[in-house]
C-alpha atoms as a PDB file:
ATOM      1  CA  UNK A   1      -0.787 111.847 103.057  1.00  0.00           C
ATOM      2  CA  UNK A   2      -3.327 110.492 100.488  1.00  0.00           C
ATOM      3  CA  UNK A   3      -6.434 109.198 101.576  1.00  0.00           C
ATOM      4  CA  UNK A   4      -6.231 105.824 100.643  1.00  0.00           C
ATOM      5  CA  UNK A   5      -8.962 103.478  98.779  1.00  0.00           C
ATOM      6  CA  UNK A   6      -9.703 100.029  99.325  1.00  0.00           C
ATOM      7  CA  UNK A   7     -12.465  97.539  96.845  1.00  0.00           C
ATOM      8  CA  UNK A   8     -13.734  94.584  99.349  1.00  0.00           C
ATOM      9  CA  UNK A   9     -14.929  91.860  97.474  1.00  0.00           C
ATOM     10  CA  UNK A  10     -18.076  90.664  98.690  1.00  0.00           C
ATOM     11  CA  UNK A  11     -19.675  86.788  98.336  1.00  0.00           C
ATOM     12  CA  UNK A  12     -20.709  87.813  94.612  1.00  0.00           C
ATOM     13  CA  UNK A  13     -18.382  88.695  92.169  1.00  0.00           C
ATOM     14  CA  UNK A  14     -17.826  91.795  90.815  1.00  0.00           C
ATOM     15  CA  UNK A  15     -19.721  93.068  93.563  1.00  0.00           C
ATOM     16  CA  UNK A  16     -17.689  95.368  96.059  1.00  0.00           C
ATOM     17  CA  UNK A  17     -17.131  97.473  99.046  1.00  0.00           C
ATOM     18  CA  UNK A  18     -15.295 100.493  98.846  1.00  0.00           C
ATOM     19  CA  UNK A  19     -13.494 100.936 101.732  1.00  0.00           C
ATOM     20  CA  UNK A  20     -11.812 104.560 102.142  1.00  0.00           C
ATOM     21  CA  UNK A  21     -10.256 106.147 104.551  1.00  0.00           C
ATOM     22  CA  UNK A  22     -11.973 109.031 106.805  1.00  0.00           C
ATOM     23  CA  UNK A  23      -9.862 111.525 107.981  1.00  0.00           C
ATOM     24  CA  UNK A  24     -10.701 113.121 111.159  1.00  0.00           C
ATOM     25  CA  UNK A  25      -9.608 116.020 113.479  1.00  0.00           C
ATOM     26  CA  UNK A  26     -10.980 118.585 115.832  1.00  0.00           C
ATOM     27  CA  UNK A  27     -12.320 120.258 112.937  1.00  0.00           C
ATOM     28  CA  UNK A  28     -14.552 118.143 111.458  1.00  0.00           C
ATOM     29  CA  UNK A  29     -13.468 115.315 109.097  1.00  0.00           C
ATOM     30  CA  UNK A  30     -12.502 114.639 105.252  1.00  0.00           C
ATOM     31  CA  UNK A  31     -13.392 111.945 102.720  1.00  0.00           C
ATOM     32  CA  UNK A  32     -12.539 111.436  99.507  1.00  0.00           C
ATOM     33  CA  UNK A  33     -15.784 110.125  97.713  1.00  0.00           C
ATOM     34  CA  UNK A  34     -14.222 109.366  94.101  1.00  0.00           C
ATOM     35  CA  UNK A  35     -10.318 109.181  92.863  1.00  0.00           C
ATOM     36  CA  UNK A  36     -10.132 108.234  89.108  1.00  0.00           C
ATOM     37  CA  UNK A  37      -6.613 106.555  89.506  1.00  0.00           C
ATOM     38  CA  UNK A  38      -8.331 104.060  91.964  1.00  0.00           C
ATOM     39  CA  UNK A  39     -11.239 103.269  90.295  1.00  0.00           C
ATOM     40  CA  UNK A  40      -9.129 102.650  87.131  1.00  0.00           C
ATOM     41  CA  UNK A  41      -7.003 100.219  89.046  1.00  0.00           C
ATOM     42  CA  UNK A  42     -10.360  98.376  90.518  1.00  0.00           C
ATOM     43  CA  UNK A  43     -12.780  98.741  87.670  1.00  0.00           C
ATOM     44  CA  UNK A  44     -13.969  97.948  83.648  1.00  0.00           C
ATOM     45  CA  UNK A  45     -14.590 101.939  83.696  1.00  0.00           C
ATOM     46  CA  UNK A  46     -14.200 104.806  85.684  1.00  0.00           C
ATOM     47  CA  UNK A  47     -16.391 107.252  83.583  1.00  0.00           C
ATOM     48  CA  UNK A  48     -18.899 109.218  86.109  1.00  0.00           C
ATOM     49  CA  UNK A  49     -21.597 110.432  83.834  1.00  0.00           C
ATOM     50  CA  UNK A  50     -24.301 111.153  86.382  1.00  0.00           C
ATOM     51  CA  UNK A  51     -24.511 111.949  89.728  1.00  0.00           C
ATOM     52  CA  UNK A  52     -27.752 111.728  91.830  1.00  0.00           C
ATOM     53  CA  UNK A  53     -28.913 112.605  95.727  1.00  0.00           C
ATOM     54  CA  UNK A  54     -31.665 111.661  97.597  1.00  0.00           C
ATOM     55  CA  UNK A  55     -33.205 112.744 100.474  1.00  0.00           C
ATOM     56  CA  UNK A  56     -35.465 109.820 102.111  1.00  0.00           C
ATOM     57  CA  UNK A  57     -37.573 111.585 104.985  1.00  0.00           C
ATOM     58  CA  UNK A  58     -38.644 108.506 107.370  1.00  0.00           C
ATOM     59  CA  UNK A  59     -37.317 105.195 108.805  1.00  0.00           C
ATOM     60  CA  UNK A  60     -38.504 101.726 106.929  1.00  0.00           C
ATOM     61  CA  UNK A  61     -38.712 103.027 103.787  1.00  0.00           C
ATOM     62  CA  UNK A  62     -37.417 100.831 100.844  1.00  0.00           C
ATOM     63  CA  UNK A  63     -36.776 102.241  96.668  1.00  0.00           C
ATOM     64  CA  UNK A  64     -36.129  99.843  94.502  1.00  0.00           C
ATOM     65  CA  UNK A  65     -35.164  97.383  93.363  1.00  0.00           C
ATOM     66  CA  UNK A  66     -34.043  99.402  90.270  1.00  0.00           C
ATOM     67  CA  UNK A  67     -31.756  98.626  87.303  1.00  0.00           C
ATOM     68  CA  UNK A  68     -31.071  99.929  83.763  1.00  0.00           C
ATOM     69  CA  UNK A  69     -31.801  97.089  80.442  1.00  0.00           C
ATOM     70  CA  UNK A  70     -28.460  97.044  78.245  1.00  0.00           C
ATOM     71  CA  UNK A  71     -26.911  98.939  76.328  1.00  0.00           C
ATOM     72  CA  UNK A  72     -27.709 101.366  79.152  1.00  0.00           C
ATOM     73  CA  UNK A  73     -27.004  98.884  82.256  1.00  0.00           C
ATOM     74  CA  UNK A  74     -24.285 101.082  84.693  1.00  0.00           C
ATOM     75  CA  UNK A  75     -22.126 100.943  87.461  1.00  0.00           C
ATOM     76  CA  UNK A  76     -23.404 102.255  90.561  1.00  0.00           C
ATOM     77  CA  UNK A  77     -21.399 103.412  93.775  1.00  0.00           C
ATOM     78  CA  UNK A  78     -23.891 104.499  96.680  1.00  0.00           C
ATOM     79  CA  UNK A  79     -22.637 106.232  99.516  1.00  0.00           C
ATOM     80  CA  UNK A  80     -24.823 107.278 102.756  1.00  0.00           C
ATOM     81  CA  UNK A  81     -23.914 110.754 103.430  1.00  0.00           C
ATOM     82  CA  UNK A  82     -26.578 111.358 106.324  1.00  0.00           C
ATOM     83  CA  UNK A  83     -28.319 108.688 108.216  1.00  0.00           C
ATOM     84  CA  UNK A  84     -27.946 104.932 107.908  1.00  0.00           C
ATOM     85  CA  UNK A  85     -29.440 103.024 105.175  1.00  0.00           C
ATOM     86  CA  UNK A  86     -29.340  98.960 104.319  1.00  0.00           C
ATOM     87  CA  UNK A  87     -28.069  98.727 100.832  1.00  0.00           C
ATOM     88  CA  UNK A  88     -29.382  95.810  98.568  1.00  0.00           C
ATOM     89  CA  UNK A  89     -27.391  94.289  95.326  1.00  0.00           C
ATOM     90  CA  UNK A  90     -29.496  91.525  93.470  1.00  0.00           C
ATOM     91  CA  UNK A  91     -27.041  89.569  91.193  1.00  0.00           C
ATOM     92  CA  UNK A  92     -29.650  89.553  87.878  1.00  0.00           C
ATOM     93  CA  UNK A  93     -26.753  88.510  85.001  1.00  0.00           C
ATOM     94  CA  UNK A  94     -27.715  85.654  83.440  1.00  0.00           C
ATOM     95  CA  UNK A  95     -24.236  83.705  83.420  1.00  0.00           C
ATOM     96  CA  UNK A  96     -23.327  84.289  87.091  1.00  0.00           C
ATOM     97  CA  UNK A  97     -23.059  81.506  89.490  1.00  0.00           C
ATOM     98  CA  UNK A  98     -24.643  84.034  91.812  1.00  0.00           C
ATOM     99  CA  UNK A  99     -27.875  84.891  89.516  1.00  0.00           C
ATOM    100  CA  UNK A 100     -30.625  86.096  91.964  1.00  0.00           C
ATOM    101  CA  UNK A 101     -28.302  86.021  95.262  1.00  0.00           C
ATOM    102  CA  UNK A 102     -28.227  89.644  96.854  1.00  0.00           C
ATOM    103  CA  UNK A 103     -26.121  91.135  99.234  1.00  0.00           C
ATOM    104  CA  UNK A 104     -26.766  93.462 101.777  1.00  0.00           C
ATOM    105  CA  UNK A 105     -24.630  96.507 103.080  1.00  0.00           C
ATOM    106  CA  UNK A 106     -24.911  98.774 106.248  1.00  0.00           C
ATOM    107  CA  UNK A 107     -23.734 102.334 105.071  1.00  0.00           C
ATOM    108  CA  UNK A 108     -23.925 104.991 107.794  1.00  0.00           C
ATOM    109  CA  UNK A 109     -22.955 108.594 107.703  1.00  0.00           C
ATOM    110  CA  UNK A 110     -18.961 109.080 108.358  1.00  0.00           C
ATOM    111  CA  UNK A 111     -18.413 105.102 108.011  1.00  0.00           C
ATOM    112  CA  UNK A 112     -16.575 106.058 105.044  1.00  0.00           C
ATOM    113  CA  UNK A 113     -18.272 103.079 103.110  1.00  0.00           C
ATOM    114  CA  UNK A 114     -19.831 102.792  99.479  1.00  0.00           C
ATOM    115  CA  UNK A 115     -21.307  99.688  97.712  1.00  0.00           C
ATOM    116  CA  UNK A 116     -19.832  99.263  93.907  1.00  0.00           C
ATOM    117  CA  UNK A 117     -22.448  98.019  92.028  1.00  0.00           C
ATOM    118  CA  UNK A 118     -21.555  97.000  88.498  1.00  0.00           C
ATOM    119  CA  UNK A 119     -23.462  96.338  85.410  1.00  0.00           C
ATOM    120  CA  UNK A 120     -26.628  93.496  85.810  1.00  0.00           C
ATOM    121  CA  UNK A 121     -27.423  94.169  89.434  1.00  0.00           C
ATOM    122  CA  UNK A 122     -30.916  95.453  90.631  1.00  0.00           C
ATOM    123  CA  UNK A 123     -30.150  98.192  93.097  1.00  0.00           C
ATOM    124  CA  UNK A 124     -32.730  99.341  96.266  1.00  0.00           C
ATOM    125  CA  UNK A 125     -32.251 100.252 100.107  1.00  0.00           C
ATOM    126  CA  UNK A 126     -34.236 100.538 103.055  1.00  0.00           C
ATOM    127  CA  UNK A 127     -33.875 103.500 105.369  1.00  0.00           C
ATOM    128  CA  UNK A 128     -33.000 102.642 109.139  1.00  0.00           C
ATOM    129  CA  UNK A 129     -33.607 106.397 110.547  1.00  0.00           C
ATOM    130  CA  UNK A 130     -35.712 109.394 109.674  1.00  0.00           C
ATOM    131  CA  UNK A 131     -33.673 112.010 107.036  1.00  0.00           C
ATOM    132  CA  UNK A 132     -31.302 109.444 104.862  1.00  0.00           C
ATOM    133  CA  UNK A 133     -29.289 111.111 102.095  1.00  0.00           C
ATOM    134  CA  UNK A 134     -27.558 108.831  99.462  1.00  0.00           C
ATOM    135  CA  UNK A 135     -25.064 110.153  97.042  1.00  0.00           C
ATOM    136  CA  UNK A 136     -25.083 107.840  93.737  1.00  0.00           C
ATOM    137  CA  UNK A 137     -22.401 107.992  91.137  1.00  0.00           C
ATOM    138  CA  UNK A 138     -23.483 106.475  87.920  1.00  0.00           C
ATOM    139  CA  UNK A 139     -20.992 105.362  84.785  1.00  0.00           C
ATOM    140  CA  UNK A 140     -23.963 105.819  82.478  1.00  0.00           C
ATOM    141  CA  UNK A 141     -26.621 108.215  81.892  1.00  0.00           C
ATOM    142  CA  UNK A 142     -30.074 107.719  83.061  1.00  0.00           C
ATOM    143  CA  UNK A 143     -32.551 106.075  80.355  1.00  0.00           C
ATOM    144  CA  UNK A 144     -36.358 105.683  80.845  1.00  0.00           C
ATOM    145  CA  UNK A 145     -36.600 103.160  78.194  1.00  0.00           C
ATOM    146  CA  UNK A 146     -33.969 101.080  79.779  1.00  0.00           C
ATOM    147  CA  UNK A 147     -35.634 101.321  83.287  1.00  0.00           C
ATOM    148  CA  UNK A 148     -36.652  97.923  85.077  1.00  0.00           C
ATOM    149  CA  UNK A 149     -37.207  96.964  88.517  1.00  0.00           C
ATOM    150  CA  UNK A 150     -38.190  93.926  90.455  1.00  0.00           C
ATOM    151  CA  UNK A 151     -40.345  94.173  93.548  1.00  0.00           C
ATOM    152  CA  UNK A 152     -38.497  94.706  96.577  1.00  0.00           C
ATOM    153  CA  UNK A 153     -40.857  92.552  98.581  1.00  0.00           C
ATOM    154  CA  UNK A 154     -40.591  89.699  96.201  1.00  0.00           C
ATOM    155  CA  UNK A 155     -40.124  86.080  97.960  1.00  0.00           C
ATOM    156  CA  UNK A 156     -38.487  84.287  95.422  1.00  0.00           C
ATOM    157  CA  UNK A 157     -35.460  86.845  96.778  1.00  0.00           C
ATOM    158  CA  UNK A 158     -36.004  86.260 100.287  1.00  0.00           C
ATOM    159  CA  UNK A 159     -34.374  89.725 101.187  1.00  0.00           C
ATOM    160  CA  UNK A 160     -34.148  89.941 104.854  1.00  0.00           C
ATOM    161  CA  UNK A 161     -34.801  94.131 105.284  1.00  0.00           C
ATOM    162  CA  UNK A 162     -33.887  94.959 109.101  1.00  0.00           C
ATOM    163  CA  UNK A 163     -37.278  96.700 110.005  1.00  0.00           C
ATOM    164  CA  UNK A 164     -40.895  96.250 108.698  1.00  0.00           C
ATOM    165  CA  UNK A 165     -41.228  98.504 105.488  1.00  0.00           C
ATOM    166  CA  UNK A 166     -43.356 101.675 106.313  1.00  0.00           C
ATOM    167  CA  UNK A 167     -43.743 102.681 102.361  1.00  0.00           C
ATOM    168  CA  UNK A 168     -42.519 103.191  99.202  1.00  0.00           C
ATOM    169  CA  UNK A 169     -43.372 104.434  96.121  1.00  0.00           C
ATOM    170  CA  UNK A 170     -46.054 103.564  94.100  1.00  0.00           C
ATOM    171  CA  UNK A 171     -44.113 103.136  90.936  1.00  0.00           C
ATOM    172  CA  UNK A 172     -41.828 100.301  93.115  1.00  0.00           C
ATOM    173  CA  UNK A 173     -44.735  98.884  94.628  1.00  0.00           C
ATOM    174  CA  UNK A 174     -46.023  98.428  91.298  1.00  0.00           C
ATOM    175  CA  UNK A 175     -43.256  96.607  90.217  1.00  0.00           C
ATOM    176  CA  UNK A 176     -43.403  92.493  88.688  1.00  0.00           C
ATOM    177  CA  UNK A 177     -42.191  89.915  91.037  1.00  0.00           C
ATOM    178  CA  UNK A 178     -39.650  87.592  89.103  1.00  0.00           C
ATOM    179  CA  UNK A 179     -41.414  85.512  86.319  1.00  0.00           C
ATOM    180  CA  UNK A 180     -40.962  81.650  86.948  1.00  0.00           C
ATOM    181  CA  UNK A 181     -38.509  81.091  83.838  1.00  0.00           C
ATOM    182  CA  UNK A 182     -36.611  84.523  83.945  1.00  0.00           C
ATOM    183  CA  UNK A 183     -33.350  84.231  82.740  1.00  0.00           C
ATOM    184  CA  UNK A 184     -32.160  87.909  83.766  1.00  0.00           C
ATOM    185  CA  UNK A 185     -29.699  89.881  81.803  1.00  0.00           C
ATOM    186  CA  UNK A 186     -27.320  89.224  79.204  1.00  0.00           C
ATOM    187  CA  UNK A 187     -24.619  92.139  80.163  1.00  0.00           C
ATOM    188  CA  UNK A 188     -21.184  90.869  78.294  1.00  0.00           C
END
């Protein structure tokens, strides 16, 4: 049988949860992270050029918000491999009806969960137990030029993280808040 695949839509469009189907016996388990035939059914591109894990040691702490300027802007699918982590998506194209909504996502080892997070969305998390691993597939390459952020603390979000923060880096705490007048990111 083929593990299936299934794209949620969540309250903002384009933004989605990939359902998939965990398959588990007295051995252990299987998932199937990525299947190019169902991503090219579900999305503008199914291109994985870069694929990233981190390793987040204690509970409370938040990276992000992070996103990549166009030509470079990506889509992002995050899945928790260890741990439980509350994923944030911050709407940041400037023709959505949804510009500067967010949406938040429990992902939990063995949930078999991932947030799709496509081009002009800031990206962060907050960790909700000691030893978090994430497992990011990217559709672009990384670009340090094209690197942005927004402060993950910033009101004019409102983000509602589960537990008080207990750190992050200083590069995101260093971060702007959004600038009254923004008008976010041109993607098409």
């Amino acid at each position: 049988m083929k593990p299936s695949m299934e794209f949620i839509p969540t309250q903002i469009s384009d933004l989605q949860i990939l359902k998939r189907s965990v398959y588990v016996d007295w051995r252990g388990s299987f998932d199937r992270i990525f299947d190019a035939n169902d991503y090219l059914e579900s999305q503008s591109s199914n291109q994985i050029s870069q694929i990233n894990l981190s390793l987040t040691k204690n509970a409370g702490i938040v990276r992000g918000l992070h996103y990549q300027l166009p030509p470079h802007a990506e889509t992002k699918t995050v899945t928790c491999l260890k741990g439980s982590v509350f994923d944030v998506a911050v709407d940041i194209r400037s023709d959505s009806p949804t510009f500067l909504k967010w949406h938040g996502q429990l992902l939990e080892e063995g949930s078999g969960l991932s947030l799709v997070i496509p081009p002009g969305f800031a990206h962060g998390f907050q960790t909700l137990e000691n030893n978090c691993e994430l497992l990011y597939m990217h559709s672009e390459f990384y670009s340090f030029e094209a690197e942005d952020g927004i402060h993950p603390s910033d009101p004019l979000l409102g983000i509602e993280w589960p537990i008080a923060i207990n750190g992050m880096s200083e590069r995101d705490d260093s971060l702007s808040t959004i600038r009254s007048g923004w008008e976010g990111l041109n993607i098409r």
